[in-house]
C-alpha atoms as a PDB file:
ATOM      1  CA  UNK A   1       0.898 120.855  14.288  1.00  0.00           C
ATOM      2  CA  UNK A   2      -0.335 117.231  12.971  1.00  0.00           C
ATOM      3  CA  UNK A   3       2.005 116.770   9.824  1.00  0.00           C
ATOM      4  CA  UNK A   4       4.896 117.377  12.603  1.00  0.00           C
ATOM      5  CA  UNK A   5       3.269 115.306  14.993  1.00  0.00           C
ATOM      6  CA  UNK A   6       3.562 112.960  12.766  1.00  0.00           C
ATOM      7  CA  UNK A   7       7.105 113.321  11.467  1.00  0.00           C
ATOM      8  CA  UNK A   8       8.197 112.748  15.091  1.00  0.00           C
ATOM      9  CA  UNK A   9       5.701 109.892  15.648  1.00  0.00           C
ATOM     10  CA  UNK A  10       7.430 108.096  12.598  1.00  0.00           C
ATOM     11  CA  UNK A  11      11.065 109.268  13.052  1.00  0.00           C
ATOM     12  CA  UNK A  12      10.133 107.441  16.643  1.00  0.00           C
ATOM     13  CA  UNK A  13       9.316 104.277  15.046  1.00  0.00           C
ATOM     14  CA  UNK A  14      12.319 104.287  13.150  1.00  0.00           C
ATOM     15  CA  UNK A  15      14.632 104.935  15.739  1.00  0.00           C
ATOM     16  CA  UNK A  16      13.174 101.915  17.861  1.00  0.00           C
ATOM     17  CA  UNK A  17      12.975  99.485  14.921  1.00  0.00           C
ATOM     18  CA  UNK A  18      16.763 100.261  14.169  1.00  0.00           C
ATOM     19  CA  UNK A  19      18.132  98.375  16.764  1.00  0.00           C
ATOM     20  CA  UNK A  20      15.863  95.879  16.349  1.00  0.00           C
ATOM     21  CA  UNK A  21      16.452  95.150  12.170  1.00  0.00           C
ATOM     22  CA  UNK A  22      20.312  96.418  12.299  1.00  0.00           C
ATOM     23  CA  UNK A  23      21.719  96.230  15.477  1.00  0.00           C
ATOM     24  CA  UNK A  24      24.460  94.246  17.084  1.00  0.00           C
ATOM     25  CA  UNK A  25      21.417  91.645  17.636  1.00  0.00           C
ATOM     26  CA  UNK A  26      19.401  92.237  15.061  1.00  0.00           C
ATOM     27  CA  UNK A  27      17.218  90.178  12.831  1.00  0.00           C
ATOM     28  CA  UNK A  28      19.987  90.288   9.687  1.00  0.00           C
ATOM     29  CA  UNK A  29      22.425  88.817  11.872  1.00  0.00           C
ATOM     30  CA  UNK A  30      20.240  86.098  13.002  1.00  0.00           C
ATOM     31  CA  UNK A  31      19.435  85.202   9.843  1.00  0.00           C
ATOM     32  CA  UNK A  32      22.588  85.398   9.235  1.00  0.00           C
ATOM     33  CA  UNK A  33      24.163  82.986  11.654  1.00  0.00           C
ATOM     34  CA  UNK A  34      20.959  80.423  11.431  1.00  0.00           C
ATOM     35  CA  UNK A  35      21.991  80.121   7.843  1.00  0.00           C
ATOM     36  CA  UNK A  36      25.385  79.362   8.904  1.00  0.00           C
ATOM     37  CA  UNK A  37      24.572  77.059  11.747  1.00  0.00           C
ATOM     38  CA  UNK A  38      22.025  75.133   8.893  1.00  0.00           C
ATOM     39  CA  UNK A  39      25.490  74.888   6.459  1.00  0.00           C
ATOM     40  CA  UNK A  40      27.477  74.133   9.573  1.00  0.00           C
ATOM     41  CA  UNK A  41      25.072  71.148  10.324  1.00  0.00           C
ATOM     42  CA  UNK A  42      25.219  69.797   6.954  1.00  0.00           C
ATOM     43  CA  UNK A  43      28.971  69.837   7.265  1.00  0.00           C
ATOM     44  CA  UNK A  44      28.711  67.912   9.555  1.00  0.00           C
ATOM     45  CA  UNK A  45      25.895  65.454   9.187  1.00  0.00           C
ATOM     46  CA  UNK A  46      28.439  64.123   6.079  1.00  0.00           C
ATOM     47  CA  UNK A  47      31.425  64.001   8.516  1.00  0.00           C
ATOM     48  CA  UNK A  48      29.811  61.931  11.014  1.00  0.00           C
ATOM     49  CA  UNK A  49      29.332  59.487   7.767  1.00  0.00           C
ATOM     50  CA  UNK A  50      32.664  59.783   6.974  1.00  0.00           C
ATOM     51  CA  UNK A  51      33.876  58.780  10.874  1.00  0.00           C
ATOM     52  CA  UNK A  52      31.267  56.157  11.103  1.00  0.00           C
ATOM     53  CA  UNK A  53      32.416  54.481   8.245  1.00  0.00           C
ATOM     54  CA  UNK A  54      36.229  54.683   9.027  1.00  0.00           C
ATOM     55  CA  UNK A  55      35.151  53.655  12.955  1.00  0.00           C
ATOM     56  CA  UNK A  56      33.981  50.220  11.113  1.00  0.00           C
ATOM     57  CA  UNK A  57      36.916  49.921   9.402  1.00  0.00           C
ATOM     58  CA  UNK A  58      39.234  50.187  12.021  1.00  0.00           C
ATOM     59  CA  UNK A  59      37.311  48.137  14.395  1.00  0.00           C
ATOM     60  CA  UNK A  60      37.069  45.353  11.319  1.00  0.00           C
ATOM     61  CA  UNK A  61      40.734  45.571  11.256  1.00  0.00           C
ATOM     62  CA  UNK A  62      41.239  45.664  15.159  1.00  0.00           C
ATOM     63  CA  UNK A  63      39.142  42.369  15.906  1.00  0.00           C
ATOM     64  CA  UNK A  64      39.694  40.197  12.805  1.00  0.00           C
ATOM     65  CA  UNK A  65      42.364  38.992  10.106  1.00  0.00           C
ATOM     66  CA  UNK A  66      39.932  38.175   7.817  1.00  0.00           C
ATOM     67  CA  UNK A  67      39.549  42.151   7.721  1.00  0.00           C
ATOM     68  CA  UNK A  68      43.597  42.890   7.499  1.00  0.00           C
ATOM     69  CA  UNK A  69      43.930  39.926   4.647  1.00  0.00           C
ATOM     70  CA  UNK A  70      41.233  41.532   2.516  1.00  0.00           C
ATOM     71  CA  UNK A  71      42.824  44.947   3.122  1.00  0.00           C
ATOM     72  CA  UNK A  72      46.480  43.676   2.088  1.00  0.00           C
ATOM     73  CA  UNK A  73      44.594  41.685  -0.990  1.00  0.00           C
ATOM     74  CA  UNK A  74      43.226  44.642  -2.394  1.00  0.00           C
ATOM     75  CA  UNK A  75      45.308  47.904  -1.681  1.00  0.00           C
ATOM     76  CA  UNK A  76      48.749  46.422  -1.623  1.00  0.00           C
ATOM     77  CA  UNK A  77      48.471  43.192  -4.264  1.00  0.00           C
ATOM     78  CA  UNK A  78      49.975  40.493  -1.327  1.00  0.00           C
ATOM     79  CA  UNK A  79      49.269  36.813  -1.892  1.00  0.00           C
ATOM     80  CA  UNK A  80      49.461  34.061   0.503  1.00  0.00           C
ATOM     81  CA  UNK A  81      52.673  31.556  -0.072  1.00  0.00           C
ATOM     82  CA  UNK A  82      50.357  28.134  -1.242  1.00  0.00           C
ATOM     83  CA  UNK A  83      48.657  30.882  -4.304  1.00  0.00           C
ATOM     84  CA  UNK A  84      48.950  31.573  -7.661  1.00  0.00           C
ATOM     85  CA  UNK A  85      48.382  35.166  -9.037  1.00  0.00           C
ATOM     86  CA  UNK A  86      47.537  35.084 -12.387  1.00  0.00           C
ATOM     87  CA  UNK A  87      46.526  38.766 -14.126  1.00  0.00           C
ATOM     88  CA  UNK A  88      44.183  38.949 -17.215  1.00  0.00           C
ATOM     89  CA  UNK A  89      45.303  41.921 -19.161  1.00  0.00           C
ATOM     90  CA  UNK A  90      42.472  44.230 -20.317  1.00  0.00           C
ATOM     91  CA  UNK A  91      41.732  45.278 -23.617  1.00  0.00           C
END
């Protein structure tokens, strides 16, 4: 009568940690989605870099020439009409 006792005492024990361990809000799936939500955050910690930088840039090119000159200098190879360009080639 104990050994059965038993059984049913730990088949019990089972059946209420189940839910708990493998159900549809169990600990596996909240590990699960915390470890998501932790790669989800890095994602975007860098993306709010990447937008903070190109805010800057487009509020340097908004507010100042000195900004647009620099950015037509080096991307697009523009000189003013009073300059010379001269190129050293590389070896």
């Amino acid at each position: 009568m104990r050994r059965w006792s038993a059984y049913v005492l730990a088949a019990a024990v089972v059946a209420i940690q189940y839910p708990l361990w493998l159900g549809k809000g169990g600990m596996l799936r909240v590990w699960e989605a915390e470890r998501r939500l932790e790669a989800q955050r890095q994602t975007n910690h860098a993306l709010e870099g990447r937008n903070a930088a190109l805010e800057a840039e487009v509020r340097d090119l908004k507010s100042g020439f000195d900004a647009i000159e620099e950015h037509a200098r080096l991307e697009l190879g523009l000189i003013k009409t009073d300059e010379v360009f001269v190129q050293v080639p590389q070896r």
